[in-house]
N, C-alpha and C. Protein backbone atom coordinates (compact mmCIF):
# COMPACT_ATOMS: atom_id res chain seq x y z
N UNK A 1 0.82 -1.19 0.00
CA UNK A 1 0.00 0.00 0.00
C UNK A 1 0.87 1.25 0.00
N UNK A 2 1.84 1.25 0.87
CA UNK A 2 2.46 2.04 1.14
C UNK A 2 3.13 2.61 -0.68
N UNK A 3 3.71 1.50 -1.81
CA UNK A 3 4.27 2.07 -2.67
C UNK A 3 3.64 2.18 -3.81
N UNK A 4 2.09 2.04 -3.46
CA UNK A 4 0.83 2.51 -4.29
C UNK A 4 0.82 4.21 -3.83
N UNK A 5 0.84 4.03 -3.26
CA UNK A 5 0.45 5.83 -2.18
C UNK A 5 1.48 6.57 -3.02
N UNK A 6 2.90 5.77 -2.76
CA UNK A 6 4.12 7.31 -3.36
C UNK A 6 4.23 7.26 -5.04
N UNK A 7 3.77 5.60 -5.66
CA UNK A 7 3.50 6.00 -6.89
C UNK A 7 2.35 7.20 -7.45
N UNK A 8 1.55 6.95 -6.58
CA UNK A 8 0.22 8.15 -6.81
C UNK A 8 1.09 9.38 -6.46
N UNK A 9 1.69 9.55 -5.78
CA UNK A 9 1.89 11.05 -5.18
C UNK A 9 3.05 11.19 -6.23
N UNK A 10 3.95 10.74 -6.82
CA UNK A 10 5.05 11.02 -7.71
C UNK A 10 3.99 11.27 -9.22
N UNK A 11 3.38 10.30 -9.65
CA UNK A 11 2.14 11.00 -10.69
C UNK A 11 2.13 12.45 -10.43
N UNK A 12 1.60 12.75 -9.57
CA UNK A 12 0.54 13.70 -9.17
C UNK A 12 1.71 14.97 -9.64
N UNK A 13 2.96 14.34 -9.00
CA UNK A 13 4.61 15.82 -9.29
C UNK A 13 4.83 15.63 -10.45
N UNK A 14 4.24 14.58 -11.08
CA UNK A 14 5.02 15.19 -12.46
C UNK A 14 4.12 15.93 -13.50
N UNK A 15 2.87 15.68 -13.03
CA UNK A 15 1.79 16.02 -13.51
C UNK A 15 2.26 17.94 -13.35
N UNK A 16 2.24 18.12 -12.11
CA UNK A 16 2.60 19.42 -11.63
C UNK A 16 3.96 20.54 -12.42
N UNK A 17 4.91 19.11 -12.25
CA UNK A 17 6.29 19.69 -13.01
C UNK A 17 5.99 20.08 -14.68
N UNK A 18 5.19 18.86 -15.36
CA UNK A 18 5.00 18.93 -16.28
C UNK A 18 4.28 20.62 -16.75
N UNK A 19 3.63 21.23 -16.31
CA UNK A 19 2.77 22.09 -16.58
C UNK A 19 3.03 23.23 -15.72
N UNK A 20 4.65 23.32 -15.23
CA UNK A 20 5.26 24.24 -14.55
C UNK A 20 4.71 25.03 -13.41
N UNK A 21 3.35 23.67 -12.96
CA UNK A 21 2.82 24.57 -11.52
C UNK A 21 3.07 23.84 -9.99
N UNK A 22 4.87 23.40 -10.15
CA UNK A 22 4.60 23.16 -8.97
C UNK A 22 5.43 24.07 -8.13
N UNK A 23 5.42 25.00 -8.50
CA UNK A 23 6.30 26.36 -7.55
C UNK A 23 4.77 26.84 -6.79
N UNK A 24 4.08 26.55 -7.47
CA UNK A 24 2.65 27.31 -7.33
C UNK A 24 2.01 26.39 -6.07
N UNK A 25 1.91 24.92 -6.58
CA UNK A 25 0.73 23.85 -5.77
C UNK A 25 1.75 22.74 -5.81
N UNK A 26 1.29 21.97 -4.16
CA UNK A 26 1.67 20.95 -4.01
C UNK A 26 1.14 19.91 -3.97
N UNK A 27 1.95 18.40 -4.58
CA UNK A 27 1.25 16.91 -4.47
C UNK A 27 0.50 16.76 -3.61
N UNK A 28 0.44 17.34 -1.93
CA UNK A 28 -0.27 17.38 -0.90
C UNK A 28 -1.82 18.16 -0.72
N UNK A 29 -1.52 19.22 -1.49
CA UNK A 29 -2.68 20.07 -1.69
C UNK A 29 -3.89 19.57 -3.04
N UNK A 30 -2.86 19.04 -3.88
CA UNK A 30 -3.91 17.99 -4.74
C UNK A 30 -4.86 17.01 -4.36
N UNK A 31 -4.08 16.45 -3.41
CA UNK A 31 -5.25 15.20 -2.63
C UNK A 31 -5.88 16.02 -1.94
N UNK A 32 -5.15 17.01 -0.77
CA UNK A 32 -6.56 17.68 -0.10
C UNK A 32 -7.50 17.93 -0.74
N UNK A 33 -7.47 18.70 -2.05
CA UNK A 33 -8.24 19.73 -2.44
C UNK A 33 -9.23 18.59 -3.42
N UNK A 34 -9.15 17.69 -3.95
CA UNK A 34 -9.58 16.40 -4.37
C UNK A 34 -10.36 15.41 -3.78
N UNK A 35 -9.77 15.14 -2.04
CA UNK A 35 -10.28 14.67 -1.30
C UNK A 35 -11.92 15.28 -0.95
N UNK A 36 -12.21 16.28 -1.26
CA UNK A 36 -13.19 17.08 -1.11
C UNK A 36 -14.68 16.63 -1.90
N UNK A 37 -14.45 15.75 -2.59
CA UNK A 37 -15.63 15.32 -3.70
C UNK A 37 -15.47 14.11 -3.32
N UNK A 38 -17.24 13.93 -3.28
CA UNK A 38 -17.44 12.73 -3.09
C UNK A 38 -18.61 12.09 -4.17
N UNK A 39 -18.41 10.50 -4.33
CA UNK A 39 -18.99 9.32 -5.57
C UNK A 39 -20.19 9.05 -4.64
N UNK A 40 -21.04 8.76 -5.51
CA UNK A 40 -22.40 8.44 -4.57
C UNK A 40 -23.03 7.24 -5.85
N UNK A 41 -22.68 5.76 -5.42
CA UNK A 41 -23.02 5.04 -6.31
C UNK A 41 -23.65 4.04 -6.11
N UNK A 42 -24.34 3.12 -7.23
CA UNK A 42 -25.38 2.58 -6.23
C UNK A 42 -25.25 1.53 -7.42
N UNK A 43 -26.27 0.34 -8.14
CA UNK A 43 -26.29 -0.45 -8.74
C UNK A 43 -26.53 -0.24 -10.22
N UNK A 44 -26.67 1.11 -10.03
CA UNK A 44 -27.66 1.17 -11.82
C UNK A 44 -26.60 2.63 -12.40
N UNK A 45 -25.68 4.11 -11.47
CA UNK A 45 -25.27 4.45 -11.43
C UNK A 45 -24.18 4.99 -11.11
N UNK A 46 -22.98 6.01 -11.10
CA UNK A 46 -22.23 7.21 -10.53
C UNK A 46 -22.67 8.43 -10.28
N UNK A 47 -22.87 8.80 -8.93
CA UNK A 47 -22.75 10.46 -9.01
C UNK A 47 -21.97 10.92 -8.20
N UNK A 48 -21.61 11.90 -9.16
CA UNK A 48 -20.00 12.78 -8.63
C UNK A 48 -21.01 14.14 -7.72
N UNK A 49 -20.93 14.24 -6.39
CA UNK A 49 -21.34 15.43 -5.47
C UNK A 49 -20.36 16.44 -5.26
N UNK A 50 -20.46 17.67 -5.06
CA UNK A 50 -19.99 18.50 -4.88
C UNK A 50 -18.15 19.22 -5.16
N UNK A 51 -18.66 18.93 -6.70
CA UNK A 51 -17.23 19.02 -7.35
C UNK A 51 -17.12 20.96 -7.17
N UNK A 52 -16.65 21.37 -6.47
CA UNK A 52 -16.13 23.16 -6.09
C UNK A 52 -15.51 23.49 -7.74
N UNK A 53 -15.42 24.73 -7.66
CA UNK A 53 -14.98 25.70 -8.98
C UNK A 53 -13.82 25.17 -8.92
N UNK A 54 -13.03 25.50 -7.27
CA UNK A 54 -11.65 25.39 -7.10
C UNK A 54 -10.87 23.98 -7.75
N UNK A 55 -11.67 22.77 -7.17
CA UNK A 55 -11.79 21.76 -8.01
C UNK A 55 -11.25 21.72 -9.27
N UNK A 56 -12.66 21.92 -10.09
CA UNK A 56 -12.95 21.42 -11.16
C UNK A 56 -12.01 22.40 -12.10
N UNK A 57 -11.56 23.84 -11.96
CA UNK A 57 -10.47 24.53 -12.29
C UNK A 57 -9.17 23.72 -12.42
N UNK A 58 -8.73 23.28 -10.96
CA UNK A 58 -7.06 22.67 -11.01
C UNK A 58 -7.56 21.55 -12.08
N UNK A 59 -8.66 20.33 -11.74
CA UNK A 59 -8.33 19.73 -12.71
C UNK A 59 -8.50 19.83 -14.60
N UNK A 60 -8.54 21.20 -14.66
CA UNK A 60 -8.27 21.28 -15.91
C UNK A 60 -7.20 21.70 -16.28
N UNK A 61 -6.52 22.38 -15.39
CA UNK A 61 -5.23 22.66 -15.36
C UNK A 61 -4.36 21.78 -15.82
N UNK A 62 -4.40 20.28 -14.79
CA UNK A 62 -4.14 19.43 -15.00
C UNK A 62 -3.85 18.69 -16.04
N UNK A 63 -5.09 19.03 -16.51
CA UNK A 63 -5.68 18.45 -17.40
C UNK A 63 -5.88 16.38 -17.34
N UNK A 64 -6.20 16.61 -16.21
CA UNK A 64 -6.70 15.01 -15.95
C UNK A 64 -7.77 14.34 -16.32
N UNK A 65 -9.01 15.41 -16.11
CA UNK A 65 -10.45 15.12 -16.59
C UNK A 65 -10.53 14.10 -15.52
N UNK A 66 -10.72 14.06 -14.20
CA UNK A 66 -11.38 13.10 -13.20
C UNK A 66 -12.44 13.22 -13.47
N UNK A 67 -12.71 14.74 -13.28
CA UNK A 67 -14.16 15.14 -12.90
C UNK A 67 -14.75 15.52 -14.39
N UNK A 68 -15.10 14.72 -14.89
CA UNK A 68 -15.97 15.13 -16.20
C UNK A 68 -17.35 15.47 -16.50
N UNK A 69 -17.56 16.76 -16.87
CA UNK A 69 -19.09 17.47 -16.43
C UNK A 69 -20.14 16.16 -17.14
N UNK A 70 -20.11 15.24 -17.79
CA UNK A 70 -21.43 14.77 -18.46
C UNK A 70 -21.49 13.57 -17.32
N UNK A 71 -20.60 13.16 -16.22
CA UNK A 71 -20.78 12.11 -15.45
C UNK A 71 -21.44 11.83 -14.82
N UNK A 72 -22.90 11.05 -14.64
CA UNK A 72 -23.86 10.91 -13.48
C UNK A 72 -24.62 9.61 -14.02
């Protein structure tokens, strides 16, 4: 588990490095700020709750597309 966690968190820096914002934001502040939305799923669906501006902004930055507006 443990070298699932720092592979995710090394993603997350290069993701950052890549797109020259990590002077700006940190691998740490990604999960916080991520951690913030929550899946509400059930047998027949996904719904993504309370994806924030702040959110849904970095991840376009990103450009990851977690949060993709047509998802429910």
């Amino acid at each position: 588990m443990a070298f699932l966690s720092l592979y995710g968190y090394c993603k997350i820096e290069n993701m950052l490095r890549e797109r020259s914002l990590l002077d700006k934001i940190s691998s740490m502040d990604i999960l916080e700020r991520f951690s913030t939305v929550y899946i509400i799923e059930d047998e027949y669906r996904k719904i993504i709750k309370e994806v924030s501006k702040k959110v849904r902004e970095l991840d376009e930055k990103l450009g990851s597309n977690i949060f993709p507006k047509n998802w429910s």
